[in-house]
C-alpha atoms as a PDB file:
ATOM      1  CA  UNK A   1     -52.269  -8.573 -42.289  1.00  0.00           C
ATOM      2  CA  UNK A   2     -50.735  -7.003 -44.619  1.00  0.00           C
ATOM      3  CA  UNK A   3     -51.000  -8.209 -48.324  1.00  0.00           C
ATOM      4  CA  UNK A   4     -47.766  -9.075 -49.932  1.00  0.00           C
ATOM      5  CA  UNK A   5     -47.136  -7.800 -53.531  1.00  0.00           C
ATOM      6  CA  UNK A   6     -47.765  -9.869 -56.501  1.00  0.00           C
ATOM      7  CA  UNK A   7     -45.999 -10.088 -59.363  1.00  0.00           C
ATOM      8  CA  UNK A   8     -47.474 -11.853 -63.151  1.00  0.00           C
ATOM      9  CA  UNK A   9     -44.784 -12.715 -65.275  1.00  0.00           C
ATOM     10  CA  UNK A  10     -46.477 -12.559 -68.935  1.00  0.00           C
ATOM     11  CA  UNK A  11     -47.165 -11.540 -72.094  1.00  0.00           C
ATOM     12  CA  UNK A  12     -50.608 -10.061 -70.860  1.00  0.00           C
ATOM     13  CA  UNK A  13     -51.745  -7.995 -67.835  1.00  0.00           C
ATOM     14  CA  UNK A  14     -54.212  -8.928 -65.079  1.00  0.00           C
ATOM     15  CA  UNK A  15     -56.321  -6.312 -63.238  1.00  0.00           C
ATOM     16  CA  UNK A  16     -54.984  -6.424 -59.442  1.00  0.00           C
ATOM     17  CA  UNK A  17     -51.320  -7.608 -60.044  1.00  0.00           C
ATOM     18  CA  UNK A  18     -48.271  -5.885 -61.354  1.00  0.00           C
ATOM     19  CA  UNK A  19     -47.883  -6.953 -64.512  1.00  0.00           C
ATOM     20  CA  UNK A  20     -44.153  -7.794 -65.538  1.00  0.00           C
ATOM     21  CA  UNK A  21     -44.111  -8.290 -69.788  1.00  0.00           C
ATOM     22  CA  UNK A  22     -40.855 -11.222 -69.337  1.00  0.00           C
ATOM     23  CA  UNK A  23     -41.392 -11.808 -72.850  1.00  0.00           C
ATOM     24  CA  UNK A  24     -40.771 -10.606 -76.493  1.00  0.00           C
ATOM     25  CA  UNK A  25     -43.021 -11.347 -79.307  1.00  0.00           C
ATOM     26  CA  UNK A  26     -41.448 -11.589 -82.599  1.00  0.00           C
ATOM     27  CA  UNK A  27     -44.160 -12.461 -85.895  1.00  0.00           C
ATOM     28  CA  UNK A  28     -43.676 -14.455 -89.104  1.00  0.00           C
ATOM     29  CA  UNK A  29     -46.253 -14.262 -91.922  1.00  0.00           C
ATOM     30  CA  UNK A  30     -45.238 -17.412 -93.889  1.00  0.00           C
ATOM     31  CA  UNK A  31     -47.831 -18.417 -96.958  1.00  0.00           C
ATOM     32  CA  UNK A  32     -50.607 -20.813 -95.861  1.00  0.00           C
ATOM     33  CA  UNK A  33     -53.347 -22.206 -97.664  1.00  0.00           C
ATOM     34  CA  UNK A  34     -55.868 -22.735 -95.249  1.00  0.00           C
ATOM     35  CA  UNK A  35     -57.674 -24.294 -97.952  1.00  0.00           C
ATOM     36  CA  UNK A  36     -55.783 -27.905 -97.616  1.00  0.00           C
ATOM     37  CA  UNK A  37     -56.972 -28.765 -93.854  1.00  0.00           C
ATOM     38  CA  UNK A  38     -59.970 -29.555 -91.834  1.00  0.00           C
ATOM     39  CA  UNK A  39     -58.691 -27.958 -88.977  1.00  0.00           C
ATOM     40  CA  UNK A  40     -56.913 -25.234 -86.878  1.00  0.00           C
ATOM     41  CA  UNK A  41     -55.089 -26.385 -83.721  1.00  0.00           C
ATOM     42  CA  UNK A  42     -54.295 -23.216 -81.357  1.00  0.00           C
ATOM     43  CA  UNK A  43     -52.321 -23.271 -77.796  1.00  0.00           C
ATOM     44  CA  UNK A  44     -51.901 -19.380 -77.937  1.00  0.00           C
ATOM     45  CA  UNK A  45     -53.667 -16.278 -77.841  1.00  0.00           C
ATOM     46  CA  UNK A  46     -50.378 -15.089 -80.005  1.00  0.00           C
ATOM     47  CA  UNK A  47     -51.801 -16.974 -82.676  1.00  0.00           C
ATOM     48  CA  UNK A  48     -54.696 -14.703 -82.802  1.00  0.00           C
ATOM     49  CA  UNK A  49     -52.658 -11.338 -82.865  1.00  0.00           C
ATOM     50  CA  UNK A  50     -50.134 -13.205 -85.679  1.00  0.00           C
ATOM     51  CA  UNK A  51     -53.345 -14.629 -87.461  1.00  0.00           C
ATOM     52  CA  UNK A  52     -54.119 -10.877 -88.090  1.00  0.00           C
ATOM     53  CA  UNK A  53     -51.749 -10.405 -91.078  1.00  0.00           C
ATOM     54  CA  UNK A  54     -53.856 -13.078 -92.920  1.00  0.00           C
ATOM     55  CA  UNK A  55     -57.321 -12.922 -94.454  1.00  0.00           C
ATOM     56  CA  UNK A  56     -60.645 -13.970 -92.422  1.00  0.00           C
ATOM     57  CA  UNK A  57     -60.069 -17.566 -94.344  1.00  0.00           C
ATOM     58  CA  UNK A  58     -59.284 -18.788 -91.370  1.00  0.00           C
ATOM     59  CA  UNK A  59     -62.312 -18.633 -89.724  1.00  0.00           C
ATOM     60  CA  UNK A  60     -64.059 -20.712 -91.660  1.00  0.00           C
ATOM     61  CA  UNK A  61     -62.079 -23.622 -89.887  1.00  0.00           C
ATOM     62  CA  UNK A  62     -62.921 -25.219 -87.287  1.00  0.00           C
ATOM     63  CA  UNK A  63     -60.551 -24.839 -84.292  1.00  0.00           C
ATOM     64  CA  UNK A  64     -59.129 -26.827 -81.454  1.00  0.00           C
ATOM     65  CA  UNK A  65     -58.396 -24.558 -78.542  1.00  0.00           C
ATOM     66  CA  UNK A  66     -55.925 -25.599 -75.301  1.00  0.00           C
ATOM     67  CA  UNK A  67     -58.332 -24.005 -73.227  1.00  0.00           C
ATOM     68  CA  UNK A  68     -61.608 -22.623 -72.072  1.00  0.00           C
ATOM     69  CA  UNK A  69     -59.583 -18.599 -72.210  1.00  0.00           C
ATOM     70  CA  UNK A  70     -57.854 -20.040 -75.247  1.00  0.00           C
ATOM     71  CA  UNK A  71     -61.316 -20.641 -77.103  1.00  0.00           C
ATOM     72  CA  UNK A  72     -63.174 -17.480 -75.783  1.00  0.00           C
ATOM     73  CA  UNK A  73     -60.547 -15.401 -77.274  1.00  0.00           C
ATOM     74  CA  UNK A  74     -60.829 -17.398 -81.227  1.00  0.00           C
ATOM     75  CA  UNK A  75     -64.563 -16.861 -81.051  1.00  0.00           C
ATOM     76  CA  UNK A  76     -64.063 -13.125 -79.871  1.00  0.00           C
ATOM     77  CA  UNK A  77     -62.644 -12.503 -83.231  1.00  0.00           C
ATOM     78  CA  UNK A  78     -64.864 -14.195 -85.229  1.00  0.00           C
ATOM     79  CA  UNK A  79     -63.598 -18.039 -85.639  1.00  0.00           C
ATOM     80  CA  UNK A  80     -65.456 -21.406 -84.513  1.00  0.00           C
ATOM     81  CA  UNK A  81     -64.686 -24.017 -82.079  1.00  0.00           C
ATOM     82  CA  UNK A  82     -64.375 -27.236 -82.774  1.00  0.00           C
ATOM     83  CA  UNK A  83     -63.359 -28.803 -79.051  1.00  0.00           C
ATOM     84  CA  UNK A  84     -60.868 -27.145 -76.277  1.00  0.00           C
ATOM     85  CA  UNK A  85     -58.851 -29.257 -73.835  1.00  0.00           C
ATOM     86  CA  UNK A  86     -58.196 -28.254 -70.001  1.00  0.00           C
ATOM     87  CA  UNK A  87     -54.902 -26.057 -70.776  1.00  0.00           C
ATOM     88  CA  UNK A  88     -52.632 -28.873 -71.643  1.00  0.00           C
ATOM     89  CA  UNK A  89     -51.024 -29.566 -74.459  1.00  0.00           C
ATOM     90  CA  UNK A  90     -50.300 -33.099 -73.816  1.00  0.00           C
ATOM     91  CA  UNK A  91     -54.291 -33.358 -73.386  1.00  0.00           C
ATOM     92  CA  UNK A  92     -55.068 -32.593 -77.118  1.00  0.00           C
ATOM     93  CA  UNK A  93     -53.289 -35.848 -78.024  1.00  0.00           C
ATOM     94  CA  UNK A  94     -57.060 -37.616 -76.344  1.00  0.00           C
ATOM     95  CA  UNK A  95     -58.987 -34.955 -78.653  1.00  0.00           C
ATOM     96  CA  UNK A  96     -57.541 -35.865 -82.048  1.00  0.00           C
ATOM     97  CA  UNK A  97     -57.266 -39.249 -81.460  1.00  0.00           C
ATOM     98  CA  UNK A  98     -60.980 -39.360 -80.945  1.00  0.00           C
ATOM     99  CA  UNK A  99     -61.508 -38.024 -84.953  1.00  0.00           C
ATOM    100  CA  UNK A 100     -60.829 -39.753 -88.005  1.00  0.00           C
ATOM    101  CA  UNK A 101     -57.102 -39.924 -89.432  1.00  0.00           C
ATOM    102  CA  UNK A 102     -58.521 -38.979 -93.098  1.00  0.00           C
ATOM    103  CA  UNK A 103     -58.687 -35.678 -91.098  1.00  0.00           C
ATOM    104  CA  UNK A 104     -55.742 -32.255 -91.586  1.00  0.00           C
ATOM    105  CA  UNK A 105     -54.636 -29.935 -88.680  1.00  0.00           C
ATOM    106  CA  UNK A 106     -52.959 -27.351 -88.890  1.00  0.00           C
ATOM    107  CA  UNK A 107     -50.780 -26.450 -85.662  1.00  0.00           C
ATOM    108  CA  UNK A 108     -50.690 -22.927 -85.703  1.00  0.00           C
ATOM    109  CA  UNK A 109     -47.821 -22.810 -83.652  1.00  0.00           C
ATOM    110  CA  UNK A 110     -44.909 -20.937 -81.463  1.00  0.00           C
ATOM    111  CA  UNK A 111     -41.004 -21.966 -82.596  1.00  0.00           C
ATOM    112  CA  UNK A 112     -40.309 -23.409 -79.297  1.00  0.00           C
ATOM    113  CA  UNK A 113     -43.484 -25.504 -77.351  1.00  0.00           C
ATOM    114  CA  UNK A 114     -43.556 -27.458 -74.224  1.00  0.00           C
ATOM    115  CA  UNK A 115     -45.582 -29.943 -75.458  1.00  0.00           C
ATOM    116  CA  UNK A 116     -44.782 -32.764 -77.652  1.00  0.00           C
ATOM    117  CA  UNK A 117     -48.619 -33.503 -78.500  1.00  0.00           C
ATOM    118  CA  UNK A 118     -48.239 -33.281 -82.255  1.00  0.00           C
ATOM    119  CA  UNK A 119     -45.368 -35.225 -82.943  1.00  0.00           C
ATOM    120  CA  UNK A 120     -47.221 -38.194 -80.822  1.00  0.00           C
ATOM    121  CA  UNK A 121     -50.356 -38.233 -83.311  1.00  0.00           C
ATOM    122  CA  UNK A 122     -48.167 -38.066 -86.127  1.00  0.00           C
ATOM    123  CA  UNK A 123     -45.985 -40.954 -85.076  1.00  0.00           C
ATOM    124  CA  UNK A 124     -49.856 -42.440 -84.413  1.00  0.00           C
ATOM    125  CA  UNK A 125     -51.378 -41.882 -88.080  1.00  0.00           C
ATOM    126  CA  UNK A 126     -52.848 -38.226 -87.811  1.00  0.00           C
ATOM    127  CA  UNK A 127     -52.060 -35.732 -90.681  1.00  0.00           C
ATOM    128  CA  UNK A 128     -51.008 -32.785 -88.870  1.00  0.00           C
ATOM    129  CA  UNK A 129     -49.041 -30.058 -90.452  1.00  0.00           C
ATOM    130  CA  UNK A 130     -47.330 -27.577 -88.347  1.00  0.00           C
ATOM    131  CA  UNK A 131     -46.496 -23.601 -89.558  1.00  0.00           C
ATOM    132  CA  UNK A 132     -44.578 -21.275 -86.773  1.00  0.00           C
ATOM    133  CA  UNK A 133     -46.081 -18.146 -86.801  1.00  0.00           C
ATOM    134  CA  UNK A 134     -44.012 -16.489 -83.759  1.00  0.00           C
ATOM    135  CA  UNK A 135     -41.281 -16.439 -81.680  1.00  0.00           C
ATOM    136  CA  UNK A 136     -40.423 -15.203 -77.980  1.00  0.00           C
ATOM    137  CA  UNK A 137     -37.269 -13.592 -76.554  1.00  0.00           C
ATOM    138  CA  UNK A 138     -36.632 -12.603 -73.066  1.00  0.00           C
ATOM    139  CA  UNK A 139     -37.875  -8.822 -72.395  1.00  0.00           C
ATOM    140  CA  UNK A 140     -35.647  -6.290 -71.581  1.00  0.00           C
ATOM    141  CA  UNK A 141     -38.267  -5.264 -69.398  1.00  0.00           C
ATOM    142  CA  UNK A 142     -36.910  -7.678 -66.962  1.00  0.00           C
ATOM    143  CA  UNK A 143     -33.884  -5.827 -66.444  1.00  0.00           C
ATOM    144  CA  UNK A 144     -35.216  -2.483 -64.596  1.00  0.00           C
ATOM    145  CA  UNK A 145     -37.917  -4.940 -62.316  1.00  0.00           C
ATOM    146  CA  UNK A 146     -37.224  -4.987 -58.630  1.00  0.00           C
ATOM    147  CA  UNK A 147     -38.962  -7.471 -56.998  1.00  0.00           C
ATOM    148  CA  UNK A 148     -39.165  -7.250 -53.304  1.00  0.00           C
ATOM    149  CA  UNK A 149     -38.713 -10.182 -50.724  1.00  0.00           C
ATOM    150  CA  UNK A 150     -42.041 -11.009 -49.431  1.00  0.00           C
ATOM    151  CA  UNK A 151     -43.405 -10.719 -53.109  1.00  0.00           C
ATOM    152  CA  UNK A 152     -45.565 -13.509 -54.602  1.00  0.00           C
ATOM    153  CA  UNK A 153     -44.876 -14.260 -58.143  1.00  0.00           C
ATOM    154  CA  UNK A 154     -46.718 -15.723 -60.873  1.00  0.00           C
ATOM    155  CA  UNK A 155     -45.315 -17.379 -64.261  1.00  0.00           C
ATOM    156  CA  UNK A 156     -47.225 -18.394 -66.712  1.00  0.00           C
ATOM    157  CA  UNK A 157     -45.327 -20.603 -69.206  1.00  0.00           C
ATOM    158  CA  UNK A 158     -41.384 -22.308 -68.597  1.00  0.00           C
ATOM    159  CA  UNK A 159     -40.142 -19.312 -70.945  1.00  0.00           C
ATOM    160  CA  UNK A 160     -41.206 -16.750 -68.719  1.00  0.00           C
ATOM    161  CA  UNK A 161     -39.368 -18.737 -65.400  1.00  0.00           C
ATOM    162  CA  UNK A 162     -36.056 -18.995 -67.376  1.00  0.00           C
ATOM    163  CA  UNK A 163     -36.087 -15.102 -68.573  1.00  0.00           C
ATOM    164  CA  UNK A 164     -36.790 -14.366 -65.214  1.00  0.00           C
ATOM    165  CA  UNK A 165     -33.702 -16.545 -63.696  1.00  0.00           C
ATOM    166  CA  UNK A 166     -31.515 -15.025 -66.515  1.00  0.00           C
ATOM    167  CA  UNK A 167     -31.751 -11.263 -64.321  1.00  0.00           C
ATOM    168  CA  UNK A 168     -32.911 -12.672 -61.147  1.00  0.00           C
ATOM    169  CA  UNK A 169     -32.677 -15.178 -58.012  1.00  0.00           C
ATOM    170  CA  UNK A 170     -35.506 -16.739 -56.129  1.00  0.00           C
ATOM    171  CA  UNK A 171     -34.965 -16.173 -52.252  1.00  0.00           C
ATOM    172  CA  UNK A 172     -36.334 -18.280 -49.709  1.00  0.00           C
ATOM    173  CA  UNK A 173     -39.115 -15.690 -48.743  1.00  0.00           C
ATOM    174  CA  UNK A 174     -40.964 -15.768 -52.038  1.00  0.00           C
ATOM    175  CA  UNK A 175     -44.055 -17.338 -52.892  1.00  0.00           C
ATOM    176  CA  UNK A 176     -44.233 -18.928 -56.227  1.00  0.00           C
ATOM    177  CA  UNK A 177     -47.065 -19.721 -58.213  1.00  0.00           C
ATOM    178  CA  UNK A 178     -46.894 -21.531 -61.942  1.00  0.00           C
ATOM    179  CA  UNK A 179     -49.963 -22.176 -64.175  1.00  0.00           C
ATOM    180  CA  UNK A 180     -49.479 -25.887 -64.447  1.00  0.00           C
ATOM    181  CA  UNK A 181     -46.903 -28.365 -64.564  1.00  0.00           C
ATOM    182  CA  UNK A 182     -45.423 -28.028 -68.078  1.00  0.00           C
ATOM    183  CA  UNK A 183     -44.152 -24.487 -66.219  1.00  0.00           C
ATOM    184  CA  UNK A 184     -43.641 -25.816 -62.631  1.00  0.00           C
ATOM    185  CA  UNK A 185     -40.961 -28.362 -64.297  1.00  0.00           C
ATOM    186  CA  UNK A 186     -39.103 -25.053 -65.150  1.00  0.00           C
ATOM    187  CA  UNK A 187     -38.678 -24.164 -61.354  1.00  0.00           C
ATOM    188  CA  UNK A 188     -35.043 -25.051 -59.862  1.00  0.00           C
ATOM    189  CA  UNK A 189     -35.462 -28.598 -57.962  1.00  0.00           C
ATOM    190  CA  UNK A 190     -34.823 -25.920 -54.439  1.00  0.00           C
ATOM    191  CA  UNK A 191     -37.532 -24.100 -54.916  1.00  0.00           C
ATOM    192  CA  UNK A 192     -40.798 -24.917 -53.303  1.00  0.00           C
ATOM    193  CA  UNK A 193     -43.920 -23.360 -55.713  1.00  0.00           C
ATOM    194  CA  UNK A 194     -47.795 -23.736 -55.993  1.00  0.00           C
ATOM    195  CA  UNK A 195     -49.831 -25.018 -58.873  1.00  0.00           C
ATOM    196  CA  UNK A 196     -52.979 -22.602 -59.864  1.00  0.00           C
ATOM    197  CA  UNK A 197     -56.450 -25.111 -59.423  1.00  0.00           C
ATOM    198  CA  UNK A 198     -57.106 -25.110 -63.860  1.00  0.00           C
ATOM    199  CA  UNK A 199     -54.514 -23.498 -65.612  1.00  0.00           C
ATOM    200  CA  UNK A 200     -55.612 -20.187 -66.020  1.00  0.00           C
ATOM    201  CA  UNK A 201     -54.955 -16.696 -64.921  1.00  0.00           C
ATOM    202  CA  UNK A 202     -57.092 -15.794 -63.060  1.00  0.00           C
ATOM    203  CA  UNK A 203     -56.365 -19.372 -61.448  1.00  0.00           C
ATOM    204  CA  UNK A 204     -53.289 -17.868 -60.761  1.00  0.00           C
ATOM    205  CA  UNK A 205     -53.514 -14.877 -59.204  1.00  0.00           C
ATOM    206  CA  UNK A 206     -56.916 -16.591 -56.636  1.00  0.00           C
ATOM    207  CA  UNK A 207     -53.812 -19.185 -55.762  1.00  0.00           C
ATOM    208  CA  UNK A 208     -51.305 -16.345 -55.176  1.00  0.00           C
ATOM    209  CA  UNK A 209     -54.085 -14.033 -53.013  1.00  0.00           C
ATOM    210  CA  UNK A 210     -54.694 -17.442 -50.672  1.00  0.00           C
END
Protein backbone atom coordinates (compact mmCIF):
# COMPACT_ATOMS: atom_id res chain seq x y z
CA UNK A 1 0.00 0.00 0.00
CA UNK A 2 1.23 2.82 -0.88
CA UNK A 3 2.22 5.47 1.82
CA UNK A 4 0.48 8.74 1.52
CA UNK A 5 2.60 11.96 1.90
CA UNK A 6 2.89 13.78 5.08
CA UNK A 7 3.00 17.10 5.63
CA UNK A 8 4.35 19.03 9.39
CA UNK A 9 3.16 22.35 9.60
CA UNK A 10 5.88 24.10 12.01
CA UNK A 11 8.39 26.12 13.05
CA UNK A 12 10.84 23.03 13.17
CA UNK A 13 11.55 20.04 10.87
CA UNK A 14 11.10 16.32 11.57
CA UNK A 15 13.28 13.64 9.91
CA UNK A 16 10.72 11.56 7.58
CA UNK A 17 8.07 14.32 6.85
CA UNK A 18 8.07 17.33 4.62
CA UNK A 19 8.54 19.97 6.63
CA UNK A 20 6.27 23.11 5.80
CA UNK A 21 7.81 26.39 8.07
CA UNK A 22 3.73 28.03 8.34
CA UNK A 23 5.22 30.37 10.63
CA UNK A 24 7.31 33.61 11.09
CA UNK A 25 9.37 34.33 14.05
CA UNK A 26 9.77 37.86 14.92
CA UNK A 27 12.22 38.64 18.43
CA UNK A 28 12.02 41.36 21.09
CA UNK A 29 14.90 41.90 23.55
CA UNK A 30 13.05 43.96 26.22
CA UNK A 31 15.23 44.64 29.67
CA UNK A 32 14.71 41.96 32.34
CA UNK A 33 16.15 41.56 35.58
CA UNK A 34 16.16 38.07 36.16
CA UNK A 35 17.35 38.96 39.45
CA UNK A 36 13.64 39.79 40.96
CA UNK A 37 12.06 36.10 40.50
CA UNK A 38 12.34 32.61 41.69
CA UNK A 39 11.41 31.28 38.58
CA UNK A 40 11.31 30.88 34.73
CA UNK A 41 8.05 29.57 33.21
CA UNK A 42 8.70 28.35 29.42
CA UNK A 43 5.92 26.86 26.83
CA UNK A 44 8.40 27.36 23.84
CA UNK A 45 11.49 26.26 22.44
CA UNK A 46 11.37 30.06 20.87
CA UNK A 47 12.11 31.16 24.18
CA UNK A 48 15.38 29.48 24.06
CA UNK A 49 16.53 30.94 20.59
CA UNK A 50 15.06 34.65 21.93
CA UNK A 51 16.74 33.94 25.42
CA UNK A 52 20.03 34.05 23.36
CA UNK A 53 20.33 37.88 23.16
CA UNK A 54 20.54 37.87 27.02
CA UNK A 55 23.34 36.85 29.38
CA UNK A 56 23.63 33.14 30.92
CA UNK A 57 21.71 34.87 34.12
CA UNK A 58 19.09 33.04 33.27
CA UNK A 59 20.20 29.85 33.96
CA UNK A 60 20.66 30.16 37.25
CA UNK A 61 16.74 29.96 37.56
CA UNK A 62 14.97 27.37 37.98
CA UNK A 63 12.52 26.58 35.13
CA UNK A 64 9.07 25.24 34.57
CA UNK A 65 8.88 23.53 31.22
CA UNK A 66 5.29 22.57 29.25
CA UNK A 67 6.84 19.49 28.38
CA UNK A 68 9.16 16.56 28.52
CA UNK A 69 10.80 18.09 24.61
CA UNK A 70 10.18 21.48 26.15
CA UNK A 71 12.60 20.69 29.20
CA UNK A 72 15.24 18.59 27.25
CA UNK A 73 15.81 21.48 25.06
CA UNK A 74 16.38 24.28 28.45
CA UNK A 75 18.82 21.79 29.89
CA UNK A 76 20.55 21.31 26.37
CA UNK A 77 21.67 24.83 26.71
CA UNK A 78 22.69 24.90 29.99
CA UNK A 79 19.52 25.90 32.33
CA UNK A 80 17.79 23.74 35.23
CA UNK A 81 14.47 22.27 35.64
CA UNK A 82 12.41 22.90 38.15
CA UNK A 83 9.08 20.63 37.09
CA UNK A 84 7.53 20.13 33.35
CA UNK A 85 3.83 19.46 32.75
CA UNK A 86 2.42 16.96 29.95
CA UNK A 87 2.36 19.72 27.01
CA UNK A 88 -0.48 21.74 28.30
CA UNK A 89 -0.62 24.92 29.26
CA UNK A 90 -3.74 24.77 31.18
CA UNK A 91 -1.80 21.89 33.21
CA UNK A 92 0.84 24.29 34.74
CA UNK A 93 -2.00 26.02 36.62
CA UNK A 94 -1.78 22.27 39.08
CA UNK A 95 2.18 22.91 39.17
CA UNK A 96 2.25 26.42 40.63
CA UNK A 97 -0.48 26.03 42.69
CA UNK A 98 1.35 23.27 44.44
CA UNK A 99 4.37 26.06 45.55
CA UNK A 100 4.16 28.79 47.85
CA UNK A 101 2.54 32.26 46.71
CA UNK A 102 5.64 34.21 48.41
CA UNK A 103 7.10 32.67 45.17
CA UNK A 104 7.95 35.03 41.39
CA UNK A 105 7.59 33.57 37.81
CA UNK A 106 8.48 34.88 35.16
CA UNK A 107 6.39 33.80 31.93
CA UNK A 108 8.76 34.01 29.33
CA UNK A 109 6.26 34.26 26.85
CA UNK A 110 4.88 34.48 23.00
CA UNK A 111 2.43 37.81 22.27
CA UNK A 112 -0.44 35.66 21.47
CA UNK A 113 -0.90 32.07 23.74
CA UNK A 114 -3.60 29.55 23.79
CA UNK A 115 -3.57 29.14 27.20
CA UNK A 116 -4.97 31.25 29.85
CA UNK A 117 -2.88 29.43 32.73
CA UNK A 118 -1.27 32.58 34.08
CA UNK A 119 -3.94 34.87 34.34
CA UNK A 120 -5.85 31.96 36.49
CA UNK A 121 -2.95 31.89 39.25
CA UNK A 122 -2.84 35.45 39.29
CA UNK A 123 -6.54 35.94 39.80
CA UNK A 124 -5.62 32.92 42.57
CA UNK A 125 -2.71 34.79 44.60
CA UNK A 126 0.51 33.77 42.56
CA UNK A 127 3.05 36.56 41.63
CA UNK A 128 3.64 35.93 38.12
CA UNK A 129 5.07 38.49 35.84
CA UNK A 130 4.83 38.03 32.20
CA UNK A 131 7.61 39.62 29.42
CA UNK A 132 6.84 38.77 25.48
CA UNK A 133 9.85 37.94 23.98
CA UNK A 134 8.43 36.96 20.33
CA UNK A 135 5.95 37.10 17.96
CA UNK A 136 4.64 34.83 14.94
CA UNK A 137 3.28 35.79 11.50
CA UNK A 138 2.02 33.54 8.88
CA UNK A 139 5.02 32.36 6.45
CA UNK A 140 5.09 33.23 3.09
CA UNK A 141 6.33 29.91 2.69
CA UNK A 142 2.81 28.82 2.66
CA UNK A 143 2.09 30.41 -0.48
CA UNK A 144 4.31 28.24 -3.07
CA UNK A 145 3.17 24.69 -0.93
CA UNK A 146 1.09 22.28 -2.92
CA UNK A 147 -0.34 19.84 -0.95
CA UNK A 148 -1.72 16.87 -2.68
CA UNK A 149 -5.14 15.08 -1.94
CA UNK A 150 -4.37 11.94 -0.22
CA UNK A 151 -1.73 13.91 1.93
CA UNK A 152 -1.72 13.60 5.75
CA UNK A 153 -1.04 16.74 7.55
CA UNK A 154 0.25 17.63 10.79
CA UNK A 155 -0.17 21.08 12.82
CA UNK A 156 1.34 21.72 15.65
CA UNK A 157 -0.15 24.78 17.42
CA UNK A 158 -3.86 26.76 16.37
CA UNK A 159 -1.48 29.46 14.61
CA UNK A 160 -0.12 27.15 12.28
CA UNK A 161 -4.02 25.70 11.29
CA UNK A 162 -5.22 29.32 10.67
CA UNK A 163 -2.01 30.35 8.39
CA UNK A 164 -2.61 27.33 6.69
CA UNK A 165 -6.56 28.06 6.01
CA UNK A 166 -5.52 31.67 5.06
CA UNK A 167 -3.80 29.95 1.44
CA UNK A 168 -5.52 26.72 1.63
CA UNK A 169 -8.77 24.38 1.92
CA UNK A 170 -9.05 21.07 3.65
CA UNK A 171 -10.71 18.45 1.21
CA UNK A 172 -12.50 15.55 2.30
CA UNK A 173 -9.56 13.12 1.39
CA UNK A 174 -7.07 14.48 3.88
CA UNK A 175 -5.97 13.12 7.00
CA UNK A 176 -5.46 15.53 9.76
CA UNK A 177 -3.47 15.23 12.69
CA UNK A 178 -3.13 18.15 15.61
CA UNK A 179 -0.80 17.90 18.66
CA UNK A 180 -3.49 18.30 21.25
CA UNK A 181 -6.62 19.95 21.79
CA UNK A 182 -5.66 23.61 22.38
CA UNK A 183 -4.82 23.10 18.30
CA UNK A 184 -7.63 20.62 17.39
CA UNK A 185 -10.16 23.53 18.63
CA UNK A 186 -8.60 25.47 15.65
CA UNK A 187 -9.94 22.84 13.06
CA UNK A 188 -13.31 23.98 11.18
CA UNK A 189 -16.34 22.13 13.12
CA UNK A 190 -16.46 19.91 9.24
CA UNK A 191 -13.44 18.61 9.52
CA UNK A 192 -12.84 15.27 11.05
CA UNK A 193 -8.89 15.19 12.60
CA UNK A 194 -6.79 12.92 14.99
CA UNK A 195 -5.19 13.81 18.27
CA UNK A 196 -1.28 12.65 18.57
CA UNK A 197 -1.19 10.02 21.97
CA UNK A 198 1.18 13.02 24.32
CA UNK A 199 1.57 16.07 22.61
CA UNK A 200 4.65 15.79 20.94
CA UNK A 201 6.16 15.47 17.55
CA UNK A 202 7.17 12.71 17.14
CA UNK A 203 3.59 11.81 18.66
CA UNK A 204 2.53 13.29 15.67
CA UNK A 205 4.00 12.04 12.90
CA UNK A 206 3.65 7.84 14.73
CA UNK A 207 -0.31 9.06 14.64
CA UNK A 208 -0.08 10.30 11.02
CA UNK A 209 2.13 6.94 9.77
CA UNK A 210 -0.89 4.63 11.51
Amino acid sequence: MKQRPIYLFSLTAHDGVTHINSLHVSYFTPEIDFKKVDYLIITSKQILEALKSYNDEWKKLPVLAVSTPTAKAVKEVGGKILEYGSGYGDDLTQIISSYPKEKRWLYLRAKEVASDFSLTCKQNGYKIEEVVLYETSCSHDLLHVKVEDDATLIFTSPSSVNCFLKHHTFVNTHKIVVIGKTTAKAIPLHVSYKIADVPTMQSCIEKAKE
